[in-house]
N, C-alpha and C. Protein backbone atom coordinates (compact mmCIF):
# COMPACT_ATOMS: atom_id res chain seq x y z
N UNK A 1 76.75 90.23 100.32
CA UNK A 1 76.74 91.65 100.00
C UNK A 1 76.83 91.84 98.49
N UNK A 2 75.87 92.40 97.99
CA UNK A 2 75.82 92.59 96.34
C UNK A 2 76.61 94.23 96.27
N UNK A 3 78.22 94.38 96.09
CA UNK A 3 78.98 95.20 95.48
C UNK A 3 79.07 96.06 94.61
N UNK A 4 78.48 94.97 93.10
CA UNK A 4 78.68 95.62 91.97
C UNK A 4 77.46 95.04 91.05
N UNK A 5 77.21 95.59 90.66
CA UNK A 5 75.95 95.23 89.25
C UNK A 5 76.21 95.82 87.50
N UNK A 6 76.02 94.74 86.85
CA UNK A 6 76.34 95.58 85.34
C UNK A 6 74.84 94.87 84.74
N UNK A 7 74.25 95.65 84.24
CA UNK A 7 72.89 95.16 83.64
C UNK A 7 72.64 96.27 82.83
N UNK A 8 71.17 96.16 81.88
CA UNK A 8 70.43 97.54 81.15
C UNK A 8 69.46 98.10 81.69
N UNK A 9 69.82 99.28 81.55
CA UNK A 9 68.63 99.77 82.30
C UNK A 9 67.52 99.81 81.66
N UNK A 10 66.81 99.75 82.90
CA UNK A 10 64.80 99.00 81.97
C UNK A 10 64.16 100.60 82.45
N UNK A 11 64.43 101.20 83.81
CA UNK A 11 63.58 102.27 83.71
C UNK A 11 64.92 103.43 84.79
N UNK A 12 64.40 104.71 84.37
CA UNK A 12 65.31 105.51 84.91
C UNK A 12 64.59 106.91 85.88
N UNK A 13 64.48 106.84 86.73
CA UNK A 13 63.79 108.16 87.54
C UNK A 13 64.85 108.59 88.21
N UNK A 14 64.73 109.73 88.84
CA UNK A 14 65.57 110.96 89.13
C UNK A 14 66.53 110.50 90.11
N UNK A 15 66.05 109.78 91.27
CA UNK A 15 66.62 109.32 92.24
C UNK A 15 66.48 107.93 92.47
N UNK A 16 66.26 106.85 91.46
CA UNK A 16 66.67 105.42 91.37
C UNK A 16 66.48 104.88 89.57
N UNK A 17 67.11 103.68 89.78
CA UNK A 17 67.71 103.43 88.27
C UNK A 17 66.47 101.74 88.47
N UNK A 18 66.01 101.33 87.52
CA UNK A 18 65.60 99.54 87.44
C UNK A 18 66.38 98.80 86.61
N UNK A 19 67.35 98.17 87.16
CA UNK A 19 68.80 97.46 86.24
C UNK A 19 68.06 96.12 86.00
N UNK A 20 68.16 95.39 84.74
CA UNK A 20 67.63 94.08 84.62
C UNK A 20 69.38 93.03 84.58
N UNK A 21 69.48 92.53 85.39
CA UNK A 21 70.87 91.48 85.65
C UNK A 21 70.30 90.58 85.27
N UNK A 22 70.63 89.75 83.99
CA UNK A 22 70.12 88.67 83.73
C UNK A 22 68.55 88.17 83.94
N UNK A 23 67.96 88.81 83.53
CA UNK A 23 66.34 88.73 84.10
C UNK A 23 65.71 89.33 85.64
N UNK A 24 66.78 89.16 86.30
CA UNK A 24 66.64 89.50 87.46
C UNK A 24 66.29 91.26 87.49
N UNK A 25 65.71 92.16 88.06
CA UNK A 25 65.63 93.41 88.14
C UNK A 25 65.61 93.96 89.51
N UNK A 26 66.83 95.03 89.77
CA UNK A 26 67.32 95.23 90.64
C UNK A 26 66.82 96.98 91.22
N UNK A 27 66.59 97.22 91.66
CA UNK A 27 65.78 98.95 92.37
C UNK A 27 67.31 99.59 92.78
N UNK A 28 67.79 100.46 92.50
CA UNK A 28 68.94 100.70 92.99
C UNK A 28 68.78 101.81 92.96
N UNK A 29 68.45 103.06 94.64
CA UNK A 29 68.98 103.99 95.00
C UNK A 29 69.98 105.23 94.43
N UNK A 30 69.99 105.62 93.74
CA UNK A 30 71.20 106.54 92.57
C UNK A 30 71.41 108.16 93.72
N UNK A 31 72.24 108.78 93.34
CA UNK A 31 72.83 110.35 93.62
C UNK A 31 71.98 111.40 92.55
N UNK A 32 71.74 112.56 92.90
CA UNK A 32 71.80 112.95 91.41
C UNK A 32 72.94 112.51 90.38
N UNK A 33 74.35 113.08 91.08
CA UNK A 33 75.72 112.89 90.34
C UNK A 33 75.83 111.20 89.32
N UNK A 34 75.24 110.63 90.60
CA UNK A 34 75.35 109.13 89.22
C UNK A 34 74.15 109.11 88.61
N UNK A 35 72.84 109.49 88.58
CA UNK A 35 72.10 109.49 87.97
C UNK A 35 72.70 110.42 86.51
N UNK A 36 73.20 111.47 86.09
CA UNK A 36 73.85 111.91 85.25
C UNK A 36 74.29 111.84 84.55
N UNK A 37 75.44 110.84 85.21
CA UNK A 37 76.30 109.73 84.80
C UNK A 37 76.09 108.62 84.30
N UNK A 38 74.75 108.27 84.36
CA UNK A 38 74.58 106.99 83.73
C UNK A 38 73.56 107.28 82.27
N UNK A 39 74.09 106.03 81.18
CA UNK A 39 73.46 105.98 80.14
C UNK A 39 71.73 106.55 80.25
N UNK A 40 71.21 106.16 78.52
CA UNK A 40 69.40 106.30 78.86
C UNK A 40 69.17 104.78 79.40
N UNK A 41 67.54 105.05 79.62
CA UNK A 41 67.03 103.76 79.39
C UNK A 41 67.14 102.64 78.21
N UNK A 42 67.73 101.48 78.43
CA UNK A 42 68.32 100.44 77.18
C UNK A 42 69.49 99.93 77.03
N UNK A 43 70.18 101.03 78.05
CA UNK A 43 71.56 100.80 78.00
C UNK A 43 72.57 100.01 79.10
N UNK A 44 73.79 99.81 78.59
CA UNK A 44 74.63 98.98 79.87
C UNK A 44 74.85 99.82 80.37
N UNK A 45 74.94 99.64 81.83
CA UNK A 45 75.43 100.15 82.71
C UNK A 45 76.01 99.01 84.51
N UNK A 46 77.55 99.89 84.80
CA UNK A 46 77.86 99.64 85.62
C UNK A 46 77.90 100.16 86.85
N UNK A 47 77.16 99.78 88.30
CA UNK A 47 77.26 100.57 89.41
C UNK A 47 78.26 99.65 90.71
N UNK A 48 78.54 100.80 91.08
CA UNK A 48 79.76 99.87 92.52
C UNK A 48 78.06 100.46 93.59
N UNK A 49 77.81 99.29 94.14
CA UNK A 49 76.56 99.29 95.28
C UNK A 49 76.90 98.96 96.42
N UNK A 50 75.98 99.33 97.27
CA UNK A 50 76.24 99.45 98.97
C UNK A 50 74.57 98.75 99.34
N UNK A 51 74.65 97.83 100.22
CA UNK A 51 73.58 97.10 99.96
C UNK A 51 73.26 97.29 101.90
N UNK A 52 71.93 97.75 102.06
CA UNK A 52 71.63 98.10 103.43
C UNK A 52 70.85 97.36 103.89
N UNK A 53 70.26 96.76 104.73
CA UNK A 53 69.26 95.53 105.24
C UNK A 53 69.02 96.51 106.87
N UNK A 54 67.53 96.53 106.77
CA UNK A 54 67.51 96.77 107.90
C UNK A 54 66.15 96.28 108.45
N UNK A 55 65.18 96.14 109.57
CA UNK A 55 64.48 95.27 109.90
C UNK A 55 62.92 95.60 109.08
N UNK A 56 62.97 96.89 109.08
CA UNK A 56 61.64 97.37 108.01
C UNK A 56 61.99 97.59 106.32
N UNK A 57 62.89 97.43 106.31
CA UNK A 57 63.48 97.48 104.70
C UNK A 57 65.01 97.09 104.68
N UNK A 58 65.05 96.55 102.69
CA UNK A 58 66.23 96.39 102.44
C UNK A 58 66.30 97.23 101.08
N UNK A 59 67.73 97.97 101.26
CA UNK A 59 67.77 98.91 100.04
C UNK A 59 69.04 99.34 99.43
N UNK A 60 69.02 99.37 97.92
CA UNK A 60 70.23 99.00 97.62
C UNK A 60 70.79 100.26 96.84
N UNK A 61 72.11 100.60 97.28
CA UNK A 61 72.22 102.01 96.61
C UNK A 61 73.26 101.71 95.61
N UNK A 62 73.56 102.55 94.71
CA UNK A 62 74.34 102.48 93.29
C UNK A 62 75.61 103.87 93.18
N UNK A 63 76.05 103.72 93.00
CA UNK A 63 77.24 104.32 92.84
C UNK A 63 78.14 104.64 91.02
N UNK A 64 77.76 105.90 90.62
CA UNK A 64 78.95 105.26 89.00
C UNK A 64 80.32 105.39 89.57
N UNK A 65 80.78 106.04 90.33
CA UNK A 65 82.00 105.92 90.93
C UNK A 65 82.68 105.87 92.02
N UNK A 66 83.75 104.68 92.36
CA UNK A 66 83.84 104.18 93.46
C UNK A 66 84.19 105.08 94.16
N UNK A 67 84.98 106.17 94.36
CA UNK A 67 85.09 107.21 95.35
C UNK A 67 83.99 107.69 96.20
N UNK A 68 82.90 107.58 95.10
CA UNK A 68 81.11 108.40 95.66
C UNK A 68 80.68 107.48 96.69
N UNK A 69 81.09 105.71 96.50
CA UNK A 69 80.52 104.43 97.26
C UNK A 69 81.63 104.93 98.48
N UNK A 70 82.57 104.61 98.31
CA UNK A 70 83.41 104.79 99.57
C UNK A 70 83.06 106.27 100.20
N UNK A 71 82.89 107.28 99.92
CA UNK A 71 82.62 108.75 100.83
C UNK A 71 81.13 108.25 101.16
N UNK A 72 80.05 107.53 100.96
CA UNK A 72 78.94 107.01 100.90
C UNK A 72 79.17 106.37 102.09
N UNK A 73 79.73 105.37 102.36
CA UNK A 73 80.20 104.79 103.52
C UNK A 73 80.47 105.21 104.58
N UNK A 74 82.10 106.19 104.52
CA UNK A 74 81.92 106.97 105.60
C UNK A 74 80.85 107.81 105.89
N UNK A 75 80.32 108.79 105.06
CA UNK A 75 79.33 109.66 106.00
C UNK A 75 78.27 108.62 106.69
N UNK A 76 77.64 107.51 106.03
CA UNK A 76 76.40 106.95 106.91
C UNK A 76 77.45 106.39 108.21
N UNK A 77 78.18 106.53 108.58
CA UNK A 77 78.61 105.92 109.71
C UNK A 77 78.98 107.41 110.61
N UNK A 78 78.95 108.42 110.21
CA UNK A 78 78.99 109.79 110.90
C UNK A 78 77.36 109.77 112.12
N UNK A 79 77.38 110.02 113.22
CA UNK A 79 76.46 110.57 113.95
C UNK A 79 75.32 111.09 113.58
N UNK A 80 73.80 110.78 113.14
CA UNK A 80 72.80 111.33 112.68
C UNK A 80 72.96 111.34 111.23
N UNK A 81 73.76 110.38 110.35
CA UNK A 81 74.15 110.85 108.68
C UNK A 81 73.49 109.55 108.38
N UNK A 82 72.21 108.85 108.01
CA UNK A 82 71.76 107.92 107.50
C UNK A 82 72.29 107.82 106.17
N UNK A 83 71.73 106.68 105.30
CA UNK A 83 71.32 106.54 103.84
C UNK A 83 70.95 107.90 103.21
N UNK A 84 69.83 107.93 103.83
CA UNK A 84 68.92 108.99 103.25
C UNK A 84 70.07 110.69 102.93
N UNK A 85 69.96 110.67 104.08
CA UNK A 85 71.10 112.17 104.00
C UNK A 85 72.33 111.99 103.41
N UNK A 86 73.05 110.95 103.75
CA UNK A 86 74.29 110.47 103.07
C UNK A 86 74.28 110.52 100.67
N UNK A 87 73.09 110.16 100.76
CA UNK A 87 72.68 110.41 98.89
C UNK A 87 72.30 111.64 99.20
N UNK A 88 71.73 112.25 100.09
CA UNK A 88 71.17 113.88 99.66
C UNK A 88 72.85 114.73 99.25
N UNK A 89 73.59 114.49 100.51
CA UNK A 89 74.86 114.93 100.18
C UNK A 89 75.22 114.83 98.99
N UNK A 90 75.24 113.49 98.46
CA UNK A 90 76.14 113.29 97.07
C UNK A 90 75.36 113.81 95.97
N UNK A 91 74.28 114.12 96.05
CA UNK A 91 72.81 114.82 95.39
C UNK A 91 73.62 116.12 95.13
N UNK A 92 74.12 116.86 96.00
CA UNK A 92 74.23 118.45 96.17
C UNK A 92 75.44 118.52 95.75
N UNK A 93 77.03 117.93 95.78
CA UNK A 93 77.70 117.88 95.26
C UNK A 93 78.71 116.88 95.11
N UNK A 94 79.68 116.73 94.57
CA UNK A 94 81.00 116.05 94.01
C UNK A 94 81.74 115.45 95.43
N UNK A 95 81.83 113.96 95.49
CA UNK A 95 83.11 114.16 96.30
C UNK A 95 84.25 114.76 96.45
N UNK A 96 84.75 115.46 95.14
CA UNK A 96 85.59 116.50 95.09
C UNK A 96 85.26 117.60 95.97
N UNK A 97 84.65 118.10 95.53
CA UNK A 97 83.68 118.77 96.37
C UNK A 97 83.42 119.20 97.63
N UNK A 98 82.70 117.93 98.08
CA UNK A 98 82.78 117.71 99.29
C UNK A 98 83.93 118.10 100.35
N UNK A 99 85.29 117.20 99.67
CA UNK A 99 86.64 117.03 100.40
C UNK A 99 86.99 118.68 100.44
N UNK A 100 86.74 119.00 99.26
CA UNK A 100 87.27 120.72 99.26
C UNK A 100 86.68 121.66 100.63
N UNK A 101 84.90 121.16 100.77
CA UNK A 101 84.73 121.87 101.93
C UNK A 101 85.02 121.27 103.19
N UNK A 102 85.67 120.15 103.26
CA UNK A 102 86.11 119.60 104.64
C UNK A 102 87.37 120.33 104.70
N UNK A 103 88.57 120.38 103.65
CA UNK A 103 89.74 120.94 103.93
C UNK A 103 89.36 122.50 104.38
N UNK A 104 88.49 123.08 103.94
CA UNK A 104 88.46 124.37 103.89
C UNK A 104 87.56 124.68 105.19
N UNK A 105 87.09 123.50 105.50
CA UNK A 105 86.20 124.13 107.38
C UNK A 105 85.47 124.69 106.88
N UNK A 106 84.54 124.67 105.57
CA UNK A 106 83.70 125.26 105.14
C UNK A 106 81.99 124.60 105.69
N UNK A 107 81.54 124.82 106.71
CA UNK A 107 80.38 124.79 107.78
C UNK A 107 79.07 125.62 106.76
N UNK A 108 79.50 126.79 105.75
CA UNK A 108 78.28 127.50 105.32
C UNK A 108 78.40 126.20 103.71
N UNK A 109 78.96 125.95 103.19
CA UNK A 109 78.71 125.08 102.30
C UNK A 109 78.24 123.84 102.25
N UNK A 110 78.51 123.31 103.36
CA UNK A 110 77.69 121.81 103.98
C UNK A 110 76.35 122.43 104.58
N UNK A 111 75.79 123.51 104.76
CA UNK A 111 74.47 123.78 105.80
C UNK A 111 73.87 123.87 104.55
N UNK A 112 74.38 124.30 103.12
CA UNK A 112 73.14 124.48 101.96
C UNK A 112 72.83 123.11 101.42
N UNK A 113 73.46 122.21 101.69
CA UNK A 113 72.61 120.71 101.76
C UNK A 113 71.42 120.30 102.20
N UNK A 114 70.62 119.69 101.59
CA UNK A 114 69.43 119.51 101.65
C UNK A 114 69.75 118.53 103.06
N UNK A 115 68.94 118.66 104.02
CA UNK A 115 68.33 118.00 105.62
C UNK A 115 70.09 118.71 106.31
N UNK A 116 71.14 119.06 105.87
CA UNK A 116 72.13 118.97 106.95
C UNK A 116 72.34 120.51 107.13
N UNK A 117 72.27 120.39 109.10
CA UNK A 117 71.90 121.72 109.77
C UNK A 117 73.00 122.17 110.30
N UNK A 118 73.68 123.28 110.74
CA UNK A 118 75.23 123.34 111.40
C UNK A 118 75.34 122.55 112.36
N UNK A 119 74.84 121.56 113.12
CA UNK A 119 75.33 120.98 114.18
C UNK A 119 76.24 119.53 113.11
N UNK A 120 75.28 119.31 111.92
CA UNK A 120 75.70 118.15 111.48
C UNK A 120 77.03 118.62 110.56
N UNK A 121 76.59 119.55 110.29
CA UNK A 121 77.93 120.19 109.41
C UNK A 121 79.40 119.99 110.41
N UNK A 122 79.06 120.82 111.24
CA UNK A 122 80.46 120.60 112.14
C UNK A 122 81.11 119.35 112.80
N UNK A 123 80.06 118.60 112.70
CA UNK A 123 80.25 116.98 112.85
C UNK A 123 80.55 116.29 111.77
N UNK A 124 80.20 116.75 110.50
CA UNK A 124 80.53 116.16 109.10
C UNK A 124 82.33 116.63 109.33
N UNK A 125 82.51 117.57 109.70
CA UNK A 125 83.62 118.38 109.69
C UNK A 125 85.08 117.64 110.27
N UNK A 126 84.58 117.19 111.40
CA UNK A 126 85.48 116.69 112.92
C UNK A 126 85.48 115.42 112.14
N UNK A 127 84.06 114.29 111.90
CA UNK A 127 84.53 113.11 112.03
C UNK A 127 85.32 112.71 110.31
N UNK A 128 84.85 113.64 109.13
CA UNK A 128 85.41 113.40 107.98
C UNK A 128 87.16 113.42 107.30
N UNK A 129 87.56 114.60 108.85
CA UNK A 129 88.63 115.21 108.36
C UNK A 129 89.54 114.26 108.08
N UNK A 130 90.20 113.20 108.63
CA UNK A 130 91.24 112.46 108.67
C UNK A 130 90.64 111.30 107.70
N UNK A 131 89.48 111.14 107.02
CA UNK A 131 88.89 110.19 106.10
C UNK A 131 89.22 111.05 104.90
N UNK A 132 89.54 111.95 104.42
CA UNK A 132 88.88 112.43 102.94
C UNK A 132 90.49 112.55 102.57
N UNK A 133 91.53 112.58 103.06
CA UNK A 133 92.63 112.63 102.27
C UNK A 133 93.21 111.18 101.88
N UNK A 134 92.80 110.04 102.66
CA UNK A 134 93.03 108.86 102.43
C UNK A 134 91.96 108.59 101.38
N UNK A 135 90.46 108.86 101.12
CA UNK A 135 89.34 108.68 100.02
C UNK A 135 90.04 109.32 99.19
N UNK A 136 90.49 110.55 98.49
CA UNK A 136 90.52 110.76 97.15
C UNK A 136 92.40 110.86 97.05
N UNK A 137 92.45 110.28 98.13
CA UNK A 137 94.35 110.00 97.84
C UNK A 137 94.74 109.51 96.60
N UNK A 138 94.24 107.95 96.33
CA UNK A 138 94.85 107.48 94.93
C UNK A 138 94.38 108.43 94.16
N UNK A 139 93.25 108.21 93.99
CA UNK A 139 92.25 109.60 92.57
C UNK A 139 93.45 110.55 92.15
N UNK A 140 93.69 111.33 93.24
CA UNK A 140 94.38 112.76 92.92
C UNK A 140 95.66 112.35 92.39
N UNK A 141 96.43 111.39 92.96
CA UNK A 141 97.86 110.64 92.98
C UNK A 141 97.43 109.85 91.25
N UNK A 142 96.39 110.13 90.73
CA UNK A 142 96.10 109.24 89.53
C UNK A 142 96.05 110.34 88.36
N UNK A 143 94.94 111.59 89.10
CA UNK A 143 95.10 112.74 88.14
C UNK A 143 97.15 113.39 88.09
N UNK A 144 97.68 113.19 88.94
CA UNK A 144 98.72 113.99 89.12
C UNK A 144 99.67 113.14 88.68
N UNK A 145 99.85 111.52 88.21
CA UNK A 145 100.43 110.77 87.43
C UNK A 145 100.56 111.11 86.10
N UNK A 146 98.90 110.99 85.87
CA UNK A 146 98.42 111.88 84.43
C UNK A 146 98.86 112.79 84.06
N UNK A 147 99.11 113.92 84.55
CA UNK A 147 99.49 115.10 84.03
C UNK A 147 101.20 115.23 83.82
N UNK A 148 101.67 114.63 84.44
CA UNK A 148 103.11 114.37 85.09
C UNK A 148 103.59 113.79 83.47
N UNK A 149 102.40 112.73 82.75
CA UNK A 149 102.74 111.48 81.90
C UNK A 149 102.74 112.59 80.37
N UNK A 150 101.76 113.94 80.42
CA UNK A 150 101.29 114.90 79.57
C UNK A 150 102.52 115.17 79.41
N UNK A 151 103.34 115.56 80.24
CA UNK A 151 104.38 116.95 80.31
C UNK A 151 105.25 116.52 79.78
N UNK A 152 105.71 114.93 80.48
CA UNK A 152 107.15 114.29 79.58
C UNK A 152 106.76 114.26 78.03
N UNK A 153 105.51 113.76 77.71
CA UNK A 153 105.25 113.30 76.30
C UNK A 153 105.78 115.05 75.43
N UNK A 154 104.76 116.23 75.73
CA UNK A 154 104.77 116.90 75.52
C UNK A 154 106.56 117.80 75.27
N UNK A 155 107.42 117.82 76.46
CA UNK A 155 109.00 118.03 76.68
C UNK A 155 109.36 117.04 75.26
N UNK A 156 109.55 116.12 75.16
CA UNK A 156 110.01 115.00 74.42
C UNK A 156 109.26 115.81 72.51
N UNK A 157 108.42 115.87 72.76
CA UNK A 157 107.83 116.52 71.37
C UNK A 157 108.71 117.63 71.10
N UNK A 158 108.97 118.25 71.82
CA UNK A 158 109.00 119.77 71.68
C UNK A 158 110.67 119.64 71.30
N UNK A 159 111.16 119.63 72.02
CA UNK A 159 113.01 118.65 71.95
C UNK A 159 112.81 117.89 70.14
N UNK A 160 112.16 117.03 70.16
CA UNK A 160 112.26 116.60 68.87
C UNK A 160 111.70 117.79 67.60
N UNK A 161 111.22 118.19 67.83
CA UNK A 161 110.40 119.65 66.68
C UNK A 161 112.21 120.68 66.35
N UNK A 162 112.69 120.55 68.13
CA UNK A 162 113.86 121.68 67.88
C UNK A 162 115.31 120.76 66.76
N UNK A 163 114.87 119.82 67.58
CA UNK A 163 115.70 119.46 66.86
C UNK A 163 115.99 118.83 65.40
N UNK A 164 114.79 119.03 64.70
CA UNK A 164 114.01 119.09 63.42
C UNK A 164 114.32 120.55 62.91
N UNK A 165 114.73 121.63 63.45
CA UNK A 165 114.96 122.56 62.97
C UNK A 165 114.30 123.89 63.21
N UNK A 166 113.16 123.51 64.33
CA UNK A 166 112.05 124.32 64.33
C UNK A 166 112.81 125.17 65.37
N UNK A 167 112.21 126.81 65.66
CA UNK A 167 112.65 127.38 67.00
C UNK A 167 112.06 126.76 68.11
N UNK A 168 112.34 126.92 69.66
CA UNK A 168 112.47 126.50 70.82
C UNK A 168 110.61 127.15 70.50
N UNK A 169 110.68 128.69 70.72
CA UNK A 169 109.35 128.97 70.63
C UNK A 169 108.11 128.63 69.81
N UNK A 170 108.31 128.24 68.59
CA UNK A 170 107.58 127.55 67.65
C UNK A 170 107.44 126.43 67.69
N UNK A 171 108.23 125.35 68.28
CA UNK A 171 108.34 124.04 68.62
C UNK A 171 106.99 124.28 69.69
N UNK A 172 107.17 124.90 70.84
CA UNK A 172 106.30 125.10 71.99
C UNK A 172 104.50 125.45 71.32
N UNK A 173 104.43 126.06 70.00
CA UNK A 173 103.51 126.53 69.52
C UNK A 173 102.93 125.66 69.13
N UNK A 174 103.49 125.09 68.21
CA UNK A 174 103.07 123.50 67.41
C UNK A 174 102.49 122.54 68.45
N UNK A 175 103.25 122.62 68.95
CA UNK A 175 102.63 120.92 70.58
C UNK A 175 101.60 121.92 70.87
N UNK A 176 101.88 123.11 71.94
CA UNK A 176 100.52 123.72 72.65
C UNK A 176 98.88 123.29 71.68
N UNK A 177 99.11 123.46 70.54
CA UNK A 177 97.95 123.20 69.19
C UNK A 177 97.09 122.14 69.16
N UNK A 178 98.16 121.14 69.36
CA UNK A 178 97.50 120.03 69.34
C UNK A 178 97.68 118.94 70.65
N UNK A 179 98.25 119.53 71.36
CA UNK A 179 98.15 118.90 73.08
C UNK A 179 96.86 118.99 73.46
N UNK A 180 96.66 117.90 74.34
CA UNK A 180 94.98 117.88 75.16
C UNK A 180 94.14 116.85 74.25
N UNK A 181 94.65 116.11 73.01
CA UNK A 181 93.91 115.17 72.69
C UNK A 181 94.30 114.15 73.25
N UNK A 182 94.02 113.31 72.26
CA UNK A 182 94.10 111.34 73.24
C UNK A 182 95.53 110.89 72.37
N UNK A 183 96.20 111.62 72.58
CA UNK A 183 97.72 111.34 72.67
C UNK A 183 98.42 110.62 73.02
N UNK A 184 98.97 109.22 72.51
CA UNK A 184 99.63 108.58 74.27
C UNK A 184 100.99 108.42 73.33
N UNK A 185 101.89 108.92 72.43
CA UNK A 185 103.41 109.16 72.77
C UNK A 185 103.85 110.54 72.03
N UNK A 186 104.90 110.72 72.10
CA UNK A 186 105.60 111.80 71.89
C UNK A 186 105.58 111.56 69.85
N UNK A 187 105.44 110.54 69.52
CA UNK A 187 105.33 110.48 68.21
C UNK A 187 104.34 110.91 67.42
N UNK A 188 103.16 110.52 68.24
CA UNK A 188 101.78 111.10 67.52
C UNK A 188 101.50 112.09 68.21
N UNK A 189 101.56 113.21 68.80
CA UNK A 189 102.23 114.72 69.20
C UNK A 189 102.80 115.49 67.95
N UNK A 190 103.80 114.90 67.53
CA UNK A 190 104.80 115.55 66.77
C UNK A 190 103.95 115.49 65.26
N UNK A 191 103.60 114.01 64.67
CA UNK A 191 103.10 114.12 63.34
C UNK A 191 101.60 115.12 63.38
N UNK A 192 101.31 115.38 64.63
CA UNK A 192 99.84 115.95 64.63
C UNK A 192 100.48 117.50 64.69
N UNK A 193 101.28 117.80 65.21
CA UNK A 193 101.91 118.90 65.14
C UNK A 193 102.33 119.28 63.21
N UNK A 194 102.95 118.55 62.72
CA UNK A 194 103.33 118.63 61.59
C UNK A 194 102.04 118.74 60.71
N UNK A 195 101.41 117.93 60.91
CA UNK A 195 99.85 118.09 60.44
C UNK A 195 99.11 119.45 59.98
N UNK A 196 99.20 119.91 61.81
CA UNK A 196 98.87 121.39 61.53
C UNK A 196 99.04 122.47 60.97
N UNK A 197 100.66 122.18 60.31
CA UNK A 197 101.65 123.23 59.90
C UNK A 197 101.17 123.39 58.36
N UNK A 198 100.53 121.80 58.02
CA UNK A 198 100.53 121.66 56.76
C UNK A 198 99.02 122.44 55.85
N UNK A 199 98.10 122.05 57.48
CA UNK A 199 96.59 122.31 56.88
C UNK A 199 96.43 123.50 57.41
N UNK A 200 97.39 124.63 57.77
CA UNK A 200 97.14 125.85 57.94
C UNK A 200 97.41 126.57 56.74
């Protein structure tokens, strides 16, 4: 089973990528969403792949992110959800996405998918439900680490500003300013904060 591929891409069309792996050149199946996602033509690129063999063809699909390969998985194993329909899905939207209209029993947002009709919708519905909170479980548990990791850094800045002399509310002003960059401690927060005070 070929998994994963990292090669350059030699040619790029809408709905497949031509990866050269070491001389070798590989046809790989794309989403719109990873087509998007991936570099131009020339460039490296990495896909997580799902590799299908079947008696009239073998065909290999590409993935930029493993969540898209794994929801890729489950739907072709749903009732009437091939390959084919399974990328149209990920074509039309986000596994985010997606999961949002499974939680939400949303039947009119899965029918504006290209080939899927309400019978498949409501079947996307039944057999996905108990799959999509275990699929973007870590993800979300990863975004919600993240933000969790923002807030202490951010608390910790703000505490140090007050206690520098600044008010509680102005301390809060200074961080808000320069929070949301690529920050990773409470130290470079604070001098970027001070920064600002200076070049205003």
């Amino acid at each position: 089973m070929i998994a994963r591929l990292t090669g350059t891409i030699v040619d790029k069309q809408t709905s497949s990528l031509l990866i050269d792996v070491q001389g070798v050149g590989y046809d790989v199946s794309v989403s719109l969403n990873s087509f998007f996602d991936t570099p131009e033509v020339g460039a490296q690129v990495t896909l997580h792949t799902h590799f299908v063999v079947r008696e009239d063809a073998q065909q290999l699909f590409g993935f930029s992110k493993l969540t898209e390969r794994t929801l890729f998985r489950h739907l072709i194993k749903v009732n009437g959800v091939g390959p084919k329909m399974g990328l149209a899905i990920l074509s039309g939207m986000s596994a985010e996405e997606f999961a949002g209209c499974v939680d939400r029993d949303d039947i009119a947002g899965l029918v504006k998918l290209p080939g899927v009709g309400k019978k498949t919708a409501e079947r996307l519905l039944i057999e996905m439900r108990d799959k999509i909170s275990h699929l973007l479980g870590s993800e979300q548990t990863h975004r919600e680490s993240a933000k969790q990791g923002v807030a202490a850094l951010t608390e910790e800045a703000e505490s140090a500003l007050i206690a520098l002399g600044y008010r509680p509310q102005d301390a809060t002003k200074m961080i808000g300013r320069v929070a949301g960059g690529e920050h990773t401690s409470s130290e470079q927060l604070i001098r970027a904060a001070l920064k600002s005070m200076v070049t205003r």
